[in-house]
Protein backbone atom coordinates (compact mmCIF):
# COMPACT_ATOMS: atom_id res chain seq x y z
CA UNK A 1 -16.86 -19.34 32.50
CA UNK A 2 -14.86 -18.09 35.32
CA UNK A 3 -16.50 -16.27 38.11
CA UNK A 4 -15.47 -12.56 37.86
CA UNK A 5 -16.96 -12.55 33.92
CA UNK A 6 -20.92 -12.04 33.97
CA UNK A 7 -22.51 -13.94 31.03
CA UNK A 8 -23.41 -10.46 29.80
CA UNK A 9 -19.97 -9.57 29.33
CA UNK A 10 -18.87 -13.11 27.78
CA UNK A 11 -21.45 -12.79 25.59
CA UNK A 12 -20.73 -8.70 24.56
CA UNK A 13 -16.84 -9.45 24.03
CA UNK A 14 -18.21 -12.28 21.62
CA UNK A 15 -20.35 -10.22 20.12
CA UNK A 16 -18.01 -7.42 19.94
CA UNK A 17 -15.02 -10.14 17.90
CA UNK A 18 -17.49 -11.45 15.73
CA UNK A 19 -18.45 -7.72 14.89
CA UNK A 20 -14.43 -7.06 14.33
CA UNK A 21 -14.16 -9.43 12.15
CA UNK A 22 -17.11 -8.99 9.94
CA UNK A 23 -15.58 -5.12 9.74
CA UNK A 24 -12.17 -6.48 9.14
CA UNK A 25 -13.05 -8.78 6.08
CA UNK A 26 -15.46 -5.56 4.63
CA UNK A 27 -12.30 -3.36 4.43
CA UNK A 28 -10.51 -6.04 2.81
CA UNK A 29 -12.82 -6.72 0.50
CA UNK A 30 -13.61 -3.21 -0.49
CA UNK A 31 -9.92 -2.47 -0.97
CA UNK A 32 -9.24 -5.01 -3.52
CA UNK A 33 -12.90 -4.18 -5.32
CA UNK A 34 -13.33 -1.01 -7.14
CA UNK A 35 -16.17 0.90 -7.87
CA UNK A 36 -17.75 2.32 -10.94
CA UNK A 37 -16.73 5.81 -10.36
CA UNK A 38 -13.22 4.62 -9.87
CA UNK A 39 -13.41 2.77 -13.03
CA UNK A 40 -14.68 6.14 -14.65
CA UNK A 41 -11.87 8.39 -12.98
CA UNK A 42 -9.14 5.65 -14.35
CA UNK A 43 -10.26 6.26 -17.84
CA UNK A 44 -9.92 10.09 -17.08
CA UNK A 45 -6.65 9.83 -15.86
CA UNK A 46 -4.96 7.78 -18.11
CA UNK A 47 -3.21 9.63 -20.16
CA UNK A 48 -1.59 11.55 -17.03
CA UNK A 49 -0.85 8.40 -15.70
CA UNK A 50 1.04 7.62 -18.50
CA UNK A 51 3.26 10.59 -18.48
CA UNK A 52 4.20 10.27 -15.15
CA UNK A 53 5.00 6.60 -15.45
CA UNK A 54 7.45 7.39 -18.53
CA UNK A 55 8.86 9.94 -16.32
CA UNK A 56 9.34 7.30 -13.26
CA UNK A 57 10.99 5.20 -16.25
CA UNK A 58 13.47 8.21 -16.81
CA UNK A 59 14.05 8.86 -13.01
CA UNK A 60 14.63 5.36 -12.06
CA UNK A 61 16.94 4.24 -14.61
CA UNK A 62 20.41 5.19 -12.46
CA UNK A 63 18.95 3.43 -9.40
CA UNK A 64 19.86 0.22 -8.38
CA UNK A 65 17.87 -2.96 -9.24
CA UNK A 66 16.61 -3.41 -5.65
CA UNK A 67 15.78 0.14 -5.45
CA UNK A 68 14.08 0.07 -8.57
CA UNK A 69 12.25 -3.13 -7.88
CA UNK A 70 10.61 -1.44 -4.50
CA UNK A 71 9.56 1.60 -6.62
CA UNK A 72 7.77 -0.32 -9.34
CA UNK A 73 5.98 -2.70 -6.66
CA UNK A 74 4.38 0.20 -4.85
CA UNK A 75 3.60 2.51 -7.47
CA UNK A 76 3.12 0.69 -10.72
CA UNK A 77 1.86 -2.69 -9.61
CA UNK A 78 -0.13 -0.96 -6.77
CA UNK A 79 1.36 -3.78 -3.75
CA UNK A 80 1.08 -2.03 -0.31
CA UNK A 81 4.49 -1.93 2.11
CA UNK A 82 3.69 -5.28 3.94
CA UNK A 83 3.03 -7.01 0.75
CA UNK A 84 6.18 -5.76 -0.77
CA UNK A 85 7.91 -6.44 2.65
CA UNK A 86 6.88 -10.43 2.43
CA UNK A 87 8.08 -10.56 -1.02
CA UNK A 88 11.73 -9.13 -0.12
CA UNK A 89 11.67 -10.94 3.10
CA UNK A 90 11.79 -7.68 5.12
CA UNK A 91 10.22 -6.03 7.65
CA UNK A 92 7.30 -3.53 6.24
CA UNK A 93 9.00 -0.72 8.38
CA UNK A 94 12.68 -1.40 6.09
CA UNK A 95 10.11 -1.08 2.99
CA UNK A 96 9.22 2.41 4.18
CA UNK A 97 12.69 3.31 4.93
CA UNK A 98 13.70 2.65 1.70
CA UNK A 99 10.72 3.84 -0.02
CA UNK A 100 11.72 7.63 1.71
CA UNK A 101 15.38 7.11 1.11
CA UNK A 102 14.60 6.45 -2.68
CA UNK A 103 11.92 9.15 -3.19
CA UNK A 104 14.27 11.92 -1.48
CA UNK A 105 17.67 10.69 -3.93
CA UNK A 106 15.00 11.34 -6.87
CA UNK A 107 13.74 14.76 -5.26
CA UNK A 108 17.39 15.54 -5.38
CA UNK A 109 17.83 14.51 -8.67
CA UNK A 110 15.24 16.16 -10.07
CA UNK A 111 15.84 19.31 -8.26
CA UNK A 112 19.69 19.15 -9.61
CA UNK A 113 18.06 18.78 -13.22
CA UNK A 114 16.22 22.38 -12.94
């Protein structure tokens, strides 16, 4: 213990990391868990999920395999940007980046379509 640190405060930071990290691992936990209403609202929403998958299908066939690749990882398989970002061996900031870059090409596509 060095002098300037009270025990008090040793022990408060200690208690304060231990607190972190039992509020870290409940987040984590409670994002990869879902609850019954969620289960309920799926059901709901299935058929409109559907739809607008088979319209992702349509949109993303003229993209690029990488492009596509990112698309389907986020949206479809439900992978968040850091996850995708360790599976391309990129930075999770390059994920977004090309996440916006693809999502405005389809905006224009779409919008040239109407």
């Amino acid at each position: 213990m060095n002098g300037s640190q009270t025990l008090y405060e040793r022990y408060r930071n200690e208690i304060y990391r231990i607190g972190w990290k039992i509020e870290y691992r409940a987040r984590k936990v409670s994002r990869t868990e879902c609850s019954l209403f969620d289960n309920i609202q799926a059901e709901a929403n299935f058929i409109q999920d559907s739809e607008n998958k088979i319209m992702l299908e349509q949109l993303t066939d003229s993209l690029p395999a990488f492009e596509k690749s990112i698309l389907y990882k986020l949206y479809l398989e439900g992978y968040s940007e850091a996850e995708v970002a360790k599976q391309f061996n990129i930075s999770q900031q390059a994920v977004n980046k090309w996440k916006k870059k693809i999502i405005n090409q389809l905006s224009q596509t779409t919008k040239s379509h109407d």
